[in-house]
N, C-alpha and C. Protein backbone atom coordinates (compact mmCIF):
# COMPACT_ATOMS: atom_id res chain seq x y z
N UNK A 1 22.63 -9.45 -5.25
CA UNK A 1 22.33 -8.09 -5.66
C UNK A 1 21.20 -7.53 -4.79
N UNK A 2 21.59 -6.05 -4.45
CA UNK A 2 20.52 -5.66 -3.55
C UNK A 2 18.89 -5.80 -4.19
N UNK A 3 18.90 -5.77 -5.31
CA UNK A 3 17.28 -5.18 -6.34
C UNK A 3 16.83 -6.54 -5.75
N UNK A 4 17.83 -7.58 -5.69
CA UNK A 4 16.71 -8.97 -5.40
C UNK A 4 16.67 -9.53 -4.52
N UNK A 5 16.64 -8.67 -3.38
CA UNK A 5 16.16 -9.35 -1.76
C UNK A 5 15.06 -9.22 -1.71
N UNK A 6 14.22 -10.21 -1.01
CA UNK A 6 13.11 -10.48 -0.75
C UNK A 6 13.04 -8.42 0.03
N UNK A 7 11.83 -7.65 -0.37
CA UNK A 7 11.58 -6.22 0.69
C UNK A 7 9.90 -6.70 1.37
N UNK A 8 10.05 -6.28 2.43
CA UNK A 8 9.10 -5.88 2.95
C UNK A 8 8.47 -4.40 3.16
N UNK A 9 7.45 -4.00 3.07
CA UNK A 9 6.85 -2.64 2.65
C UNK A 9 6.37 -2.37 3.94
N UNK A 10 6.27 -1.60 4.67
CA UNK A 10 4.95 -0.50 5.53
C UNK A 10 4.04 0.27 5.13
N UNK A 11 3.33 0.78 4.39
CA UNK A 11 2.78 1.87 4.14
C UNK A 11 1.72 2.16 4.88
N UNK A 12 2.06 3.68 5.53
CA UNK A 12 1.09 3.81 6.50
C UNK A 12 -0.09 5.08 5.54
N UNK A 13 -1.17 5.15 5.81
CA UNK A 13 -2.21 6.52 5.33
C UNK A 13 -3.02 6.45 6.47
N UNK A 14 -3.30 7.93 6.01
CA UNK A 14 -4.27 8.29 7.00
C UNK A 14 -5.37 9.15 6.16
N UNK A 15 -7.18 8.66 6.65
CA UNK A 15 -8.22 9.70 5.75
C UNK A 15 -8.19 10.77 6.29
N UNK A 16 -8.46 11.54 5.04
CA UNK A 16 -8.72 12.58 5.65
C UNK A 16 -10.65 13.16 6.20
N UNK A 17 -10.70 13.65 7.53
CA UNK A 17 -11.71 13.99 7.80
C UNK A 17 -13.00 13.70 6.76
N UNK A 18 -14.04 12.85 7.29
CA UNK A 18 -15.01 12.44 6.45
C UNK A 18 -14.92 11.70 5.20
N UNK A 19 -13.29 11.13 4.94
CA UNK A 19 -12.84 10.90 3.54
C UNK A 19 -12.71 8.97 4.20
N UNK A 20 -12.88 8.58 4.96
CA UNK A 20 -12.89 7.26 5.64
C UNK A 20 -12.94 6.14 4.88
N UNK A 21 -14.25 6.46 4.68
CA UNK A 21 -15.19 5.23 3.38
C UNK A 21 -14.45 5.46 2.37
N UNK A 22 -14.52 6.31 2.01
CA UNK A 22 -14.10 6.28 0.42
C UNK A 22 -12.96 5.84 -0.06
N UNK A 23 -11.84 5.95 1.49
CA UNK A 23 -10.53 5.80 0.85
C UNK A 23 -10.62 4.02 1.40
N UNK A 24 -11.23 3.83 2.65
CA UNK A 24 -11.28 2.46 2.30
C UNK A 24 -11.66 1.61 1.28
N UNK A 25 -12.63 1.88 0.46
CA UNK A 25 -13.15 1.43 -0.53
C UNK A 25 -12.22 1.52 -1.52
N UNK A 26 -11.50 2.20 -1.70
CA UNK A 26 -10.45 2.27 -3.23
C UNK A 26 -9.59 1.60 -2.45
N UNK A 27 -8.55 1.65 -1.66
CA UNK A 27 -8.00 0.53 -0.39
C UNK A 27 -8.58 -1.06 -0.63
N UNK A 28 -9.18 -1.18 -0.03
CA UNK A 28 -9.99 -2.44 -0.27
C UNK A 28 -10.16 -3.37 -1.90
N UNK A 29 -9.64 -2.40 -2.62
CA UNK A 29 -10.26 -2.54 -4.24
C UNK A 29 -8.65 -3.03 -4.64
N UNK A 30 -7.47 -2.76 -4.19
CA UNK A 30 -6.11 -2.78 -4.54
C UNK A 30 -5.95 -4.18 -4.32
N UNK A 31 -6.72 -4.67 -3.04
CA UNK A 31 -5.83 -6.19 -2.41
C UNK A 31 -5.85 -7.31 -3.48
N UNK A 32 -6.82 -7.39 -3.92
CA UNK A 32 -6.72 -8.38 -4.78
C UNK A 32 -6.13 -8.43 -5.98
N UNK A 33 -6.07 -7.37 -7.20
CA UNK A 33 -5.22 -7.48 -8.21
C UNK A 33 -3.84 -7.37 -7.53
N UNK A 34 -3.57 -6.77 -6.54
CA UNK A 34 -2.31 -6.86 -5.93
C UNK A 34 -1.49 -8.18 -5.79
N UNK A 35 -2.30 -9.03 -5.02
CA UNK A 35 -1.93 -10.54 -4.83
C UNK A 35 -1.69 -10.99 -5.71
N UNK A 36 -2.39 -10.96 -6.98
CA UNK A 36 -2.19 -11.70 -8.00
C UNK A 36 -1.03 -11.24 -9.44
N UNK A 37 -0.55 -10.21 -8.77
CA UNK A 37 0.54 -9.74 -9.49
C UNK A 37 2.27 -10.22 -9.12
N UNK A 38 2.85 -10.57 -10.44
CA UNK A 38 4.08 -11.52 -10.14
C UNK A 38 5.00 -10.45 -9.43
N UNK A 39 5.41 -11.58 -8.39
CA UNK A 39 6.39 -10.93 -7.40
C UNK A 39 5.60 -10.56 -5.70
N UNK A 40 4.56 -10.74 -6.19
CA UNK A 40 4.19 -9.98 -4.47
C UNK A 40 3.80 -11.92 -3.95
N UNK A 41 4.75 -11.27 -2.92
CA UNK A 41 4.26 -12.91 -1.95
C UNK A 41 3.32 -12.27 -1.00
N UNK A 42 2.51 -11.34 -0.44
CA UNK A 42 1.84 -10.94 0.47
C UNK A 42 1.67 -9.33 0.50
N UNK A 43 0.13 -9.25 0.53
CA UNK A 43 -0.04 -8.08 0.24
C UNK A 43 -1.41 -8.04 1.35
N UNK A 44 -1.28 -7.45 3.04
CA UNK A 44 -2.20 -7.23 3.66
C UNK A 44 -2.89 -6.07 3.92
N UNK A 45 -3.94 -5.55 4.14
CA UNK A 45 -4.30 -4.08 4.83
C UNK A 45 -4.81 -4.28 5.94
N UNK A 46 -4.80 -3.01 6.88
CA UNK A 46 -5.29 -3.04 8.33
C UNK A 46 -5.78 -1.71 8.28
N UNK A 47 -6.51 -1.69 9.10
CA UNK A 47 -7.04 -0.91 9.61
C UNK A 47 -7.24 -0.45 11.21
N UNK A 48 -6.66 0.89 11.41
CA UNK A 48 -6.66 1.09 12.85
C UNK A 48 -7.72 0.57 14.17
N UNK A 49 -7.54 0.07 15.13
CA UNK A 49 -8.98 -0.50 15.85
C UNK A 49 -9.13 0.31 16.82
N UNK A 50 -8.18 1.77 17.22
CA UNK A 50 -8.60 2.63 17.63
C UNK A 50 -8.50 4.00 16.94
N UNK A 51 -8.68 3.59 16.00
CA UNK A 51 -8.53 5.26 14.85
C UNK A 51 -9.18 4.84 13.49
N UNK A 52 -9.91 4.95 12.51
CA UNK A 52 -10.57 4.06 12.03
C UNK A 52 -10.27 4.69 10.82
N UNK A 53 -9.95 5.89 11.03
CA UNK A 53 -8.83 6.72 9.94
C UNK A 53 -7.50 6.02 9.41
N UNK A 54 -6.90 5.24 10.28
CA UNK A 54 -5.57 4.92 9.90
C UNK A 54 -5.42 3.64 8.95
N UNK A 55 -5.17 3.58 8.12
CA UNK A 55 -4.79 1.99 7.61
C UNK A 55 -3.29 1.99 7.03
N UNK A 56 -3.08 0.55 6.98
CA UNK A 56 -1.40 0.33 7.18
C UNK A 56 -1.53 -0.84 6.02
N UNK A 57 -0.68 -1.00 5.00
CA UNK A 57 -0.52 -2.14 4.62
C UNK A 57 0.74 -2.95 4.82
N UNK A 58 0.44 -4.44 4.89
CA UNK A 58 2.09 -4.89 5.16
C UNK A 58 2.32 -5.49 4.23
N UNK A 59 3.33 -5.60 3.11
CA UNK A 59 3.68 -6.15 1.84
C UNK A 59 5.07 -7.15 2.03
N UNK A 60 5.04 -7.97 1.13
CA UNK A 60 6.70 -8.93 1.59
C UNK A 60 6.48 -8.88 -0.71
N UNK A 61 7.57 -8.46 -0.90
CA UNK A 61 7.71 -8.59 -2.52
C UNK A 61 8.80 -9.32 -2.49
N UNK A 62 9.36 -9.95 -3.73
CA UNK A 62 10.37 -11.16 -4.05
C UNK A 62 11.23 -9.69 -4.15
N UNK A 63 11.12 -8.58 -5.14
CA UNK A 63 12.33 -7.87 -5.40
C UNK A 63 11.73 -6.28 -5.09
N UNK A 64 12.98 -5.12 -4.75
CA UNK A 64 12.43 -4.07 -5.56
C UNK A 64 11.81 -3.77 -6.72
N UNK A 65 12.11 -4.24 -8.08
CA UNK A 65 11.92 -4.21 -9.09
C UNK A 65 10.45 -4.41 -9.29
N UNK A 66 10.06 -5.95 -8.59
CA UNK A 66 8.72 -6.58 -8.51
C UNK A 66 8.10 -4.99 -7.99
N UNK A 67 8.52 -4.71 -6.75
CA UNK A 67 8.01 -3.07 -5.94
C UNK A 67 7.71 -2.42 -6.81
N UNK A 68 8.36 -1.70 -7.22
CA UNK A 68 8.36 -0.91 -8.82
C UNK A 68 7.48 -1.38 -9.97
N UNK A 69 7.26 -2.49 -10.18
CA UNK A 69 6.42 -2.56 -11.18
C UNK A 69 4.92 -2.68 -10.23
N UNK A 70 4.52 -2.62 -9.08
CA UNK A 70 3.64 -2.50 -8.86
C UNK A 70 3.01 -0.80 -8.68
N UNK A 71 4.54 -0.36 -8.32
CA UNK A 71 3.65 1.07 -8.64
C UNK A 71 3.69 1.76 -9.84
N UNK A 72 3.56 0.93 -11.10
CA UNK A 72 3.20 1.37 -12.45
C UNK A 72 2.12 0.82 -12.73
N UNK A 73 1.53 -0.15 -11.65
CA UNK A 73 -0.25 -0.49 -12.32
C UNK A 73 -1.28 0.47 -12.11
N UNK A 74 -1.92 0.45 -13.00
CA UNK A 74 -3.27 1.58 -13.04
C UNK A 74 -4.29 2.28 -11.96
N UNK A 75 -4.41 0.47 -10.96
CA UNK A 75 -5.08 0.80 -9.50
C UNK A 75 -4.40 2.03 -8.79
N UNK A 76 -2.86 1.37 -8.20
CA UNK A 76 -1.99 2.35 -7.65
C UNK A 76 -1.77 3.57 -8.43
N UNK A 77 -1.66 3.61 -9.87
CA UNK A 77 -1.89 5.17 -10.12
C UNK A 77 -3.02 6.28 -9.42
N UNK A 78 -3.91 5.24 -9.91
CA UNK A 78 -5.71 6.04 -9.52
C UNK A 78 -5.27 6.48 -8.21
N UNK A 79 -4.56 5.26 -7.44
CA UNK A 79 -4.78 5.87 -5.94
C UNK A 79 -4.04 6.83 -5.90
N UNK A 80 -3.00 7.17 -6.20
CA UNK A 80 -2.12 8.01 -6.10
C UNK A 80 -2.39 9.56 -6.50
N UNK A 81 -3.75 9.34 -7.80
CA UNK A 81 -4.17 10.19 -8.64
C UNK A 81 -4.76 11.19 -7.28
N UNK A 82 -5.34 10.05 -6.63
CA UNK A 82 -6.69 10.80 -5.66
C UNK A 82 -6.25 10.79 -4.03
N UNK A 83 -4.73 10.94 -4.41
CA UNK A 83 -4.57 10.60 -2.63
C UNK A 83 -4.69 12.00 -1.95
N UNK A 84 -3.88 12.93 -2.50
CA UNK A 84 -4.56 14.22 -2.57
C UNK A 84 -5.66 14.63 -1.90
N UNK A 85 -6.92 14.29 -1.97
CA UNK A 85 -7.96 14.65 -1.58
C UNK A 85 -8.89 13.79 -0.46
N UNK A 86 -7.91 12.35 -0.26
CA UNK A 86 -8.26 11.27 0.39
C UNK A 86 -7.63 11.43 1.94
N UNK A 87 -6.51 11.80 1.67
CA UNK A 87 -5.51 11.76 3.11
C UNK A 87 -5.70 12.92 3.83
N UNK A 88 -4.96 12.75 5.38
CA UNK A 88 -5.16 14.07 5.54
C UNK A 88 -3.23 14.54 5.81
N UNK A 89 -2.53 13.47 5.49
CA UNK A 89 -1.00 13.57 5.67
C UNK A 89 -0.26 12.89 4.40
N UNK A 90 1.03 13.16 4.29
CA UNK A 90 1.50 12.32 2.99
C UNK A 90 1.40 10.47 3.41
N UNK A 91 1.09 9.87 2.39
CA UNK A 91 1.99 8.40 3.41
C UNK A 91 3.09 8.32 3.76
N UNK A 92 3.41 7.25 5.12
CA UNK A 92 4.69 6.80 5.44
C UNK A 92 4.99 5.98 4.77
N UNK A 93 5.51 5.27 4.14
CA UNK A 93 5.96 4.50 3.45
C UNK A 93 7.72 4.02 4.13
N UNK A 94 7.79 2.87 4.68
CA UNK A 94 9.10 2.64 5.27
C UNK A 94 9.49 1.21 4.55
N UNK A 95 10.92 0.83 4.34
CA UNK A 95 11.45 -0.54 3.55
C UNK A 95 12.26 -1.37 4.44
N UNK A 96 11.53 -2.45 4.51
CA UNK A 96 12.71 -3.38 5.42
C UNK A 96 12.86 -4.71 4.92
N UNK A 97 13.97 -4.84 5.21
CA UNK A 97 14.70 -6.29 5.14
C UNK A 97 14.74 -7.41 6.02
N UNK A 98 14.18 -8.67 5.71
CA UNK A 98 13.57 -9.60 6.93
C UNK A 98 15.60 -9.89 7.26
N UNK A 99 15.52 -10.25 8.63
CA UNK A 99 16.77 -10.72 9.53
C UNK A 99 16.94 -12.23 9.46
């Protein structure tokens, strides 16, 4: 069934002007309850090393579903609450399937 292939996530953001820190800091605050939530086998962030604006996370989840229930936890709400005022573009968000 498709819902239960292992997905891998992209999500790209970008701060918006002077919004850097702050969004790293709520960024930074996700990784860990993230990890420890059932279904995520890997949950990384990066940060651009020539744009210091950009951060990317790379995710590998057991299912969509697992996906989905991570964006009903409270952290990812908040972020979502305040991305609005954090970014200066929507996120990319892209889904792939390991080969």
């Amino acid at each position: 069934m498709e819902n239960e292939k292992q997905l891998t996530v992209l999500a790209r953001v970008r701060a918006a002007a002077g919004k850097e820190e702050e969004l790293y800091t709520l960024l930074t605050g996700m990784v860990q309850p993230t990890r420890t939530e059932e279904g995520c086998i890997s949950y990384d962030l990066h940060r651009g090393q020539e744009d210091p604006s950009l951060f990317c996370f790379y995710e590998n989840w057991r299912s969509r579903k697992d996906l989905d229930d991570h964006f009903a936890t409270p952290y990812l709400q908040a972020f979502l609450g305040k991305a609005g005022e954090l970014l200066a573009e929507p996120p990319d968000i892209t889904f792939w399937n390991k080969i």
